[in-house]
C-alpha atoms as a PDB file:
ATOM      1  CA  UNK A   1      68.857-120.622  28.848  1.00  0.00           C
ATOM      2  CA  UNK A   2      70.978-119.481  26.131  1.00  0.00           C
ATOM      3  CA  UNK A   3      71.628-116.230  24.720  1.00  0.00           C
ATOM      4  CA  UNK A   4      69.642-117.250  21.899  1.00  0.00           C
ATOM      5  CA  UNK A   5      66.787-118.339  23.079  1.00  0.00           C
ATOM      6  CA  UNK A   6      65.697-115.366  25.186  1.00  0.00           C
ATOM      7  CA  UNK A   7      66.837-113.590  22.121  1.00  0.00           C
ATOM      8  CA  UNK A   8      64.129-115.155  20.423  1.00  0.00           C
ATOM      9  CA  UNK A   9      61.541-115.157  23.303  1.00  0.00           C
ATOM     10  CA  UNK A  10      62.286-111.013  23.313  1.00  0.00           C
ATOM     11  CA  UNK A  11      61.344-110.676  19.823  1.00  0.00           C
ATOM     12  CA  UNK A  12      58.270-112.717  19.763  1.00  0.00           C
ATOM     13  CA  UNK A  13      57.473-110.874  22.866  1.00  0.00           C
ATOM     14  CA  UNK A  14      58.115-107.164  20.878  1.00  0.00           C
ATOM     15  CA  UNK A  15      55.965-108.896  17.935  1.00  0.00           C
ATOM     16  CA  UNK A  16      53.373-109.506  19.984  1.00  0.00           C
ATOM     17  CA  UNK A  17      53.273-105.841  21.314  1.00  0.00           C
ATOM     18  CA  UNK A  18      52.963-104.531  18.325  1.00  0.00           C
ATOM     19  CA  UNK A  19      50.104-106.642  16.962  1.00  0.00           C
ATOM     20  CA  UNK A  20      48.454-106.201  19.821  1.00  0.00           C
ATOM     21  CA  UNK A  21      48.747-102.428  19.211  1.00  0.00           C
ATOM     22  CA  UNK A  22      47.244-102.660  16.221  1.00  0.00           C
ATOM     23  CA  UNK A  23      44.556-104.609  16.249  1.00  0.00           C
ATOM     24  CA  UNK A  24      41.225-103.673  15.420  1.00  0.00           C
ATOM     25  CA  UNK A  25      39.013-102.227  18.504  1.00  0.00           C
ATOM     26  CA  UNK A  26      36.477-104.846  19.749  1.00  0.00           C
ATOM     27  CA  UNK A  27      33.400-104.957  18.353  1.00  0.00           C
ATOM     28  CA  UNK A  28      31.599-103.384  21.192  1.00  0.00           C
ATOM     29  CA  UNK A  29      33.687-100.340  20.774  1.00  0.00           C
ATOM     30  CA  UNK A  30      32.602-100.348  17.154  1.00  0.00           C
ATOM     31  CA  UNK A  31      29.051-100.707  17.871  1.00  0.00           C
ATOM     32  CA  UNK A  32      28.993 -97.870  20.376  1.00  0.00           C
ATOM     33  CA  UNK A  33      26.616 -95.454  19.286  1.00  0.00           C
ATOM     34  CA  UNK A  34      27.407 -92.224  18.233  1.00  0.00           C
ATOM     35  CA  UNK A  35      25.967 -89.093  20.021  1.00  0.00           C
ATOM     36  CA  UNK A  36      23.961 -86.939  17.220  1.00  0.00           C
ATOM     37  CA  UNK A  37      25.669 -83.760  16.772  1.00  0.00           C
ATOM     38  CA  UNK A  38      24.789 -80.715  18.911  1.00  0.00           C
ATOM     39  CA  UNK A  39      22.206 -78.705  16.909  1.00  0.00           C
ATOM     40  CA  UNK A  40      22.097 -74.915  18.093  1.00  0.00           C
ATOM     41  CA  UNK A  41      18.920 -73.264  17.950  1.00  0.00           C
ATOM     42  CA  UNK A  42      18.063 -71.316  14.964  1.00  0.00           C
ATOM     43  CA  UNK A  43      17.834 -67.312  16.123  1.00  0.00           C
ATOM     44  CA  UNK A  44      15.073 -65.745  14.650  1.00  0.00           C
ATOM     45  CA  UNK A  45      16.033 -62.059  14.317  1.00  0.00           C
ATOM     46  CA  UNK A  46      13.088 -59.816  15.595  1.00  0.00           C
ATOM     47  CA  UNK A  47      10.809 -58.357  13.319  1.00  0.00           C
ATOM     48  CA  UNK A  48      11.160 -54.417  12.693  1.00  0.00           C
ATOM     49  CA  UNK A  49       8.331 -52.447  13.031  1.00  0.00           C
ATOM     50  CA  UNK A  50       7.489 -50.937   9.976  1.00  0.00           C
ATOM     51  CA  UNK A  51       8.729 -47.203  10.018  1.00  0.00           C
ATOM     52  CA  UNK A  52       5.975 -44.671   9.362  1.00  0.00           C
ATOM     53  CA  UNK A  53       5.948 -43.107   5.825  1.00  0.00           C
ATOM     54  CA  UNK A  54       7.715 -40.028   5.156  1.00  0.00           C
ATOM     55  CA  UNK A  55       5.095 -37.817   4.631  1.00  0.00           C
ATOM     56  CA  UNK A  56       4.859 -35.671   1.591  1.00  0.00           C
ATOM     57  CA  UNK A  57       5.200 -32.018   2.060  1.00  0.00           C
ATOM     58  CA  UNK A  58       1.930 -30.488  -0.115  1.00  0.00           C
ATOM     59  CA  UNK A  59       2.212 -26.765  -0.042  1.00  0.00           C
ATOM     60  CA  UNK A  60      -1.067 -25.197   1.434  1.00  0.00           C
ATOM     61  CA  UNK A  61      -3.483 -23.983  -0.540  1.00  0.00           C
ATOM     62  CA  UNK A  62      -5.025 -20.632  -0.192  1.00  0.00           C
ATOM     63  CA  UNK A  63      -8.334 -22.294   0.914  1.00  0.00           C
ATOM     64  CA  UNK A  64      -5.791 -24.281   3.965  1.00  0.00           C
ATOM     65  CA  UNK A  65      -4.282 -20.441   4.841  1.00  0.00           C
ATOM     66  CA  UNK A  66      -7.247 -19.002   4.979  1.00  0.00           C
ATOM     67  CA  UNK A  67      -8.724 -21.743   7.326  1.00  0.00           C
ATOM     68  CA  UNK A  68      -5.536 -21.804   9.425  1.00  0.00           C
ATOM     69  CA  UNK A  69      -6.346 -17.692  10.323  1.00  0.00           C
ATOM     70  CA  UNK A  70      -7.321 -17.468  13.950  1.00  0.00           C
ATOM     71  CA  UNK A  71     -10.509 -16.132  13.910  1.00  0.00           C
ATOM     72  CA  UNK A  72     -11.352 -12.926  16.198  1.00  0.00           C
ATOM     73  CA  UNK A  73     -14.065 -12.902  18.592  1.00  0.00           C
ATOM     74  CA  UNK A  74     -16.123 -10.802  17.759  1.00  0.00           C
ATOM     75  CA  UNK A  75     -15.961  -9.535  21.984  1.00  0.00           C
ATOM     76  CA  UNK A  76     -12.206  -8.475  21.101  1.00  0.00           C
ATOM     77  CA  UNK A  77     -12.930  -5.831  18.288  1.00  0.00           C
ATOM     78  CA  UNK A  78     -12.808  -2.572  19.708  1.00  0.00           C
ATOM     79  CA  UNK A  79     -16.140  -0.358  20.240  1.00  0.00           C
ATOM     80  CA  UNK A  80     -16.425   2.257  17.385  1.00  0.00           C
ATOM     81  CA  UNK A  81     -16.316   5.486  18.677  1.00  0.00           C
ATOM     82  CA  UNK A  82     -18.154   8.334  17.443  1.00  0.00           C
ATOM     83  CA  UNK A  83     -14.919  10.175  16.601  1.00  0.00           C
ATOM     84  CA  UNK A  84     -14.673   6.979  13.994  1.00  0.00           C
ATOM     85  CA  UNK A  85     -18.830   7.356  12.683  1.00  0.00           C
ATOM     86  CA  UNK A  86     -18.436  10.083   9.486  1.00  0.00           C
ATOM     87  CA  UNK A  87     -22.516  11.275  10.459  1.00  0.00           C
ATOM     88  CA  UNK A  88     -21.050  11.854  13.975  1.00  0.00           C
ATOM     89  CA  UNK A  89     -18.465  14.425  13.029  1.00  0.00           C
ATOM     90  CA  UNK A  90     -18.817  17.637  13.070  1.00  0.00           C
ATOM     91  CA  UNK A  91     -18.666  19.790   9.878  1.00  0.00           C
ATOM     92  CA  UNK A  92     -15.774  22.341  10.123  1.00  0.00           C
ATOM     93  CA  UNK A  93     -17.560  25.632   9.905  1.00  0.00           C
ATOM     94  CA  UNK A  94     -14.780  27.698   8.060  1.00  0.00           C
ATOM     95  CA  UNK A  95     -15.190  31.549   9.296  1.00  0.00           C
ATOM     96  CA  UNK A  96     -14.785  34.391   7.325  1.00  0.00           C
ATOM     97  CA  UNK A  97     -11.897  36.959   7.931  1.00  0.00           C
ATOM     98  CA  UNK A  98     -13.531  39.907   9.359  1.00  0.00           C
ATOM     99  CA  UNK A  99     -13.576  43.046   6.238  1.00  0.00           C
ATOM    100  CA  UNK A 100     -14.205  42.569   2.688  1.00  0.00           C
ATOM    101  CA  UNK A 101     -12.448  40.764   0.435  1.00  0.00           C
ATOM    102  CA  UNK A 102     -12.440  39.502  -3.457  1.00  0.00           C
ATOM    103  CA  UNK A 103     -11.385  36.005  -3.456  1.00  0.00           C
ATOM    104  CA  UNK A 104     -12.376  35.269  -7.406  1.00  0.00           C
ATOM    105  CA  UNK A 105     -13.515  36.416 -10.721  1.00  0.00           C
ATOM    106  CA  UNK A 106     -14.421  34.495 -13.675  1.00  0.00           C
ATOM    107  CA  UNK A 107     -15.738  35.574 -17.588  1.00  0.00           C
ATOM    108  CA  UNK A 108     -18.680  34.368 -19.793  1.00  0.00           C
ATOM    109  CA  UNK A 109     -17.894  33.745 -22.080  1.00  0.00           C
ATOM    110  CA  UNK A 110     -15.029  31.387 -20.131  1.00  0.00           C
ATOM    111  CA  UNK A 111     -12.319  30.968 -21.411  1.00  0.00           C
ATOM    112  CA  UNK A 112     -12.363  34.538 -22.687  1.00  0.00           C
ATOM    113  CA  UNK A 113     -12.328  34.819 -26.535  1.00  0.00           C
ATOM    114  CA  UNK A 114     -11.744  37.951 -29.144  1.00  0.00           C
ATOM    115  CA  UNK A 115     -14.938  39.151 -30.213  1.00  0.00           C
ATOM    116  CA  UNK A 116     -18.011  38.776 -28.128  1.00  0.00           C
ATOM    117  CA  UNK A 117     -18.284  41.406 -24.863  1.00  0.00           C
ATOM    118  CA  UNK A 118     -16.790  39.849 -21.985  1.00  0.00           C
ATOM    119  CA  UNK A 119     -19.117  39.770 -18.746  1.00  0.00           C
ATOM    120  CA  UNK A 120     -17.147  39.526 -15.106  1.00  0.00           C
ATOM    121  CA  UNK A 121     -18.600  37.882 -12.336  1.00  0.00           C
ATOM    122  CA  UNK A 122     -16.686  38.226  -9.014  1.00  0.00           C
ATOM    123  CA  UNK A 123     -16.680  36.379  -6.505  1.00  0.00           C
ATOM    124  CA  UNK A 124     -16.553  38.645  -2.983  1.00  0.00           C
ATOM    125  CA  UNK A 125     -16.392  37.116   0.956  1.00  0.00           C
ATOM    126  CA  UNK A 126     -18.205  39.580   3.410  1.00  0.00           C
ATOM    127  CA  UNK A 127     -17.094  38.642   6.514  1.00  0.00           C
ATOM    128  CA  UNK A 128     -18.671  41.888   8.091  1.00  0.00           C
ATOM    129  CA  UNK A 129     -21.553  40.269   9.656  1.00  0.00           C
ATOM    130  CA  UNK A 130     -23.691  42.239   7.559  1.00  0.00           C
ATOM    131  CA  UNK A 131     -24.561  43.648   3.958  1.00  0.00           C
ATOM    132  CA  UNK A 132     -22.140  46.506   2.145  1.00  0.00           C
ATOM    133  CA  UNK A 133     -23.235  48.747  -0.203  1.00  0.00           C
ATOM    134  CA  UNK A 134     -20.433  49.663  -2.673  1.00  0.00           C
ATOM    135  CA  UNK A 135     -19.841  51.501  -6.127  1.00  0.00           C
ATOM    136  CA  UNK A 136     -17.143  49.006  -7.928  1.00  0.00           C
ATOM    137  CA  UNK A 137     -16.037  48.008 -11.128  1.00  0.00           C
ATOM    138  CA  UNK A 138     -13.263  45.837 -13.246  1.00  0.00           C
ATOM    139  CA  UNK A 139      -9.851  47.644 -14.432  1.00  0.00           C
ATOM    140  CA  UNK A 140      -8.732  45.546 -17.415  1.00  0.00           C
ATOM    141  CA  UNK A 141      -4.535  45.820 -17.586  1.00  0.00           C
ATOM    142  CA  UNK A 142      -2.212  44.945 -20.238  1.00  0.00           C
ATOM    143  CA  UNK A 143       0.339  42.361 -18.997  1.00  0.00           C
ATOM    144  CA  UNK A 144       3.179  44.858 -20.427  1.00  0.00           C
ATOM    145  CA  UNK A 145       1.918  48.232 -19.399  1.00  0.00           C
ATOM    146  CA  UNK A 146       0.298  47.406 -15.770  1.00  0.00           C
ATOM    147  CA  UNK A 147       0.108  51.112 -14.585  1.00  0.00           C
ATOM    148  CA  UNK A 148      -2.053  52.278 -17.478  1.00  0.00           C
ATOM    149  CA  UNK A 149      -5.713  50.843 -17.666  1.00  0.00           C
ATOM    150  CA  UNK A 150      -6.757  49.227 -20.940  1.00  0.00           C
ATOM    151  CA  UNK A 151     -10.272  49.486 -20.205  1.00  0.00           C
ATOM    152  CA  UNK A 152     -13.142  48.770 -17.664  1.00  0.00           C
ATOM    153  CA  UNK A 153     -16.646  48.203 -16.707  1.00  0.00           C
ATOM    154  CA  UNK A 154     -19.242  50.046 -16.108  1.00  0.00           C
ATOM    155  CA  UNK A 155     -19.663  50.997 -12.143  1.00  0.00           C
ATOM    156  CA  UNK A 156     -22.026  48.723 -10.542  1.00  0.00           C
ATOM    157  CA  UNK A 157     -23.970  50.269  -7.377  1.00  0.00           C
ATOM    158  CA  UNK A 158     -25.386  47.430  -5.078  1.00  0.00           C
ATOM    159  CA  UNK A 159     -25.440  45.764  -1.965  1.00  0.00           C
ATOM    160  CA  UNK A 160     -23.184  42.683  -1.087  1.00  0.00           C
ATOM    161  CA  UNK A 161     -24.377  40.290   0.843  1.00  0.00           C
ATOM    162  CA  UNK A 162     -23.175  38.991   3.854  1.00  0.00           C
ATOM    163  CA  UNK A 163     -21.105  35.913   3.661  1.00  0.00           C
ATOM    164  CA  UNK A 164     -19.552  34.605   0.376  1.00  0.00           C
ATOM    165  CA  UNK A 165     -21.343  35.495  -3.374  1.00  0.00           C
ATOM    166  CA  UNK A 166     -20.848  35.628  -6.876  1.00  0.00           C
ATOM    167  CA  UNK A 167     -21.969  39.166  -8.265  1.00  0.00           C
ATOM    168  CA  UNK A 168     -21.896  40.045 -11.688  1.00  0.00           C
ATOM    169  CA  UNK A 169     -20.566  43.476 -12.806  1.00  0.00           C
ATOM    170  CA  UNK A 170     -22.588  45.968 -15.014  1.00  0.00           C
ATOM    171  CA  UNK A 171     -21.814  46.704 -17.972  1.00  0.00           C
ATOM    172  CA  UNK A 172     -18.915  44.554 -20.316  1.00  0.00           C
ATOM    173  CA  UNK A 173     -15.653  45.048 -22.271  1.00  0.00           C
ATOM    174  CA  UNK A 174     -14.565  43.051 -25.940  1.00  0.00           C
ATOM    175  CA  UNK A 175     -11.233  43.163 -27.522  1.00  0.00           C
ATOM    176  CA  UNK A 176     -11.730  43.486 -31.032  1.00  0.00           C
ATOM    177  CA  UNK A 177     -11.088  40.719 -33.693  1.00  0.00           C
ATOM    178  CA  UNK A 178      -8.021  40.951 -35.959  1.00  0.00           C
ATOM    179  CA  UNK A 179      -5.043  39.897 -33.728  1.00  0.00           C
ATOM    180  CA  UNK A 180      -3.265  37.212 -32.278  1.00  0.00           C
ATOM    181  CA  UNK A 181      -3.614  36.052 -28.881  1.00  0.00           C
ATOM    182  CA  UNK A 182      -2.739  38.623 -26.175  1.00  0.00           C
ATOM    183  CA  UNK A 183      -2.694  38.566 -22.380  1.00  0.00           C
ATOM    184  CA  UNK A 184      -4.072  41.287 -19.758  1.00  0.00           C
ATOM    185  CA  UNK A 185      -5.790  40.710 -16.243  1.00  0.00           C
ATOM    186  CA  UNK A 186      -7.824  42.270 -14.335  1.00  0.00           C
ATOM    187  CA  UNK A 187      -8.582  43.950 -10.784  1.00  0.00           C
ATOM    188  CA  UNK A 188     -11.851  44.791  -9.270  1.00  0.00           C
ATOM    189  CA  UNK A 189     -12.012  48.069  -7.129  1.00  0.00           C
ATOM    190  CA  UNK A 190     -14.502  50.295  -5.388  1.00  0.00           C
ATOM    191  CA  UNK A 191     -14.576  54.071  -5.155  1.00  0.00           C
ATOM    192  CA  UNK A 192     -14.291  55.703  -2.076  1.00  0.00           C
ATOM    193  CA  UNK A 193     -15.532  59.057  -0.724  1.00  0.00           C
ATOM    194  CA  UNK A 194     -13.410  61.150  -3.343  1.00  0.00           C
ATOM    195  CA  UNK A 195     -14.389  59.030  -6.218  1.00  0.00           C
ATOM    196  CA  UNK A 196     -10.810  57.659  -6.107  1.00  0.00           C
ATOM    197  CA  UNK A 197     -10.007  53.868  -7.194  1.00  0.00           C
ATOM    198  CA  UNK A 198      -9.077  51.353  -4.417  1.00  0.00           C
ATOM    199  CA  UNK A 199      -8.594  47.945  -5.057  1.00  0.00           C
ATOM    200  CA  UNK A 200     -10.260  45.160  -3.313  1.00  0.00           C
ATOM    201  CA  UNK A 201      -7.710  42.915  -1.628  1.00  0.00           C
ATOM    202  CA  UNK A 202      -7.520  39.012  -0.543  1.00  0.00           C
ATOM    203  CA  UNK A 203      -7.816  37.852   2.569  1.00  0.00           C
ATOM    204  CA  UNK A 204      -3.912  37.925   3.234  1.00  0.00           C
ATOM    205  CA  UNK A 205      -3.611  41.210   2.052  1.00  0.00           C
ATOM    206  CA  UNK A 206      -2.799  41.106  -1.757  1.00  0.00           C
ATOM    207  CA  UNK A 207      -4.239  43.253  -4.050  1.00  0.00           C
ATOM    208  CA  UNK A 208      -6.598  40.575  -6.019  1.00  0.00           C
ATOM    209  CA  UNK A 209      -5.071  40.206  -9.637  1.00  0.00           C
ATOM    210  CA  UNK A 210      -6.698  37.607 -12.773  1.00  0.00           C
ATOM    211  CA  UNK A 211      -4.949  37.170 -15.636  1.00  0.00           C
ATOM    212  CA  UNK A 212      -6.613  36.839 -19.188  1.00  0.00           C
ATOM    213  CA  UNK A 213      -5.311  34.981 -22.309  1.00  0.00           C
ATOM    214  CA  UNK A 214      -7.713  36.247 -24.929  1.00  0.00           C
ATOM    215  CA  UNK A 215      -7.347  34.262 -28.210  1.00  0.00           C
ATOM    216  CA  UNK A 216      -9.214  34.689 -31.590  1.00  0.00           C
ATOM    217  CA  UNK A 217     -12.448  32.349 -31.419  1.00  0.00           C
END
């Protein structure tokens, strides 16, 4: 064989390769059927439960507050005692110092006035246990010369009561009309066995004094 025919024999032999390469597939490659695609399963997310509704704050009313009060039993309210009952206490009984005392003195007519007389009740508490007979009367003082009597009643003899009593004084004084307003007071004394004047005193020991503004009517 010469050189030039196996030179031709390789090249039909390399042209023959290559259409061989690329020739179509057979038919029964190209009828093959296709496998469908892979279809994943569609995920249905679960459904939420609905979340509860915020509520809305509503301010109680006074009706709600007053309903929302525990209610006591009535088994857990103390007993009353009779300390707590008013008709169950005692009335204080307010005892009288033991002597004889003035504890008040008012005029008629009250207030006082320039013109009319001027009556004096006074008011005395006996705490002797029993009835005094006295002789007394009502000093009447200036407010700027109180050691030098301006005038007085007439002496009243009488008994006074035990306990406490108003008693009105014999007799009367007036301060005449024609001034201004001027201011005195009074004491109420008794006489004792030498006819001398000793004023009554309070119970603390004072000697009783009431002062007078006497004003034209």
């Amino acid at each position: 064989m010469s050189e030039k025919t196996a030179y031709i024999i390789i090249v039909l032999v390399l042209t023959l390769g290559a259409t061989a390469a690329c020739a179509p597939a057979p038919a029964a490659a190209q009828l093959a059927p296709t496998p469908p695609p892979l279809v994943l399963p569609t995920l249905i997310p679960p459904t939420s439960r609905p979340s509860s509704p915020t509520p809305t704050f509503v301010p109680p009313t006074a009706t709600a507050t007053v309903v929302a009060q525990p209610v006591a039993s009535p088994t857990a309210l103390a007993p009353a005692t009779s300390a707590a009952t008013p008709t169950s206490a005692a009335t204080p009984t307010l005892a009288l110092q033991a002597g004889l005392f003035v504890t008040g003195l008012r005029t008629q007519p009250d207030p006082p006035i320039r013109g009319p007389n001027l009556e004096f009740l006074v008011t005395f508490a006996n705490g002797t246990g029993a009835e005094q007979n006295y002789r007394w009367l009502v000093y009447i003082y200036k407010a700027d010369t109180p050691n030098k009597t301006f005038g007085e009643t007439t002496r009243t003899n009488g008994a006074i009561p035990a306990g406490t009593t108003e008693q009105p004084s014999l007799g009367s004084w007036r301060l005449p009309l024609g001034g201004p307003c001027d201011y005195f007071f009074a004491r109420v004394v008794f006489l004792n066995s030498e006819n001398r004047a000793v004023p009554f005193t309070t119970p603390d020991g004072k000697v009783f004094e009431k002062g007078l503004t006497i004003c034209p009517p």
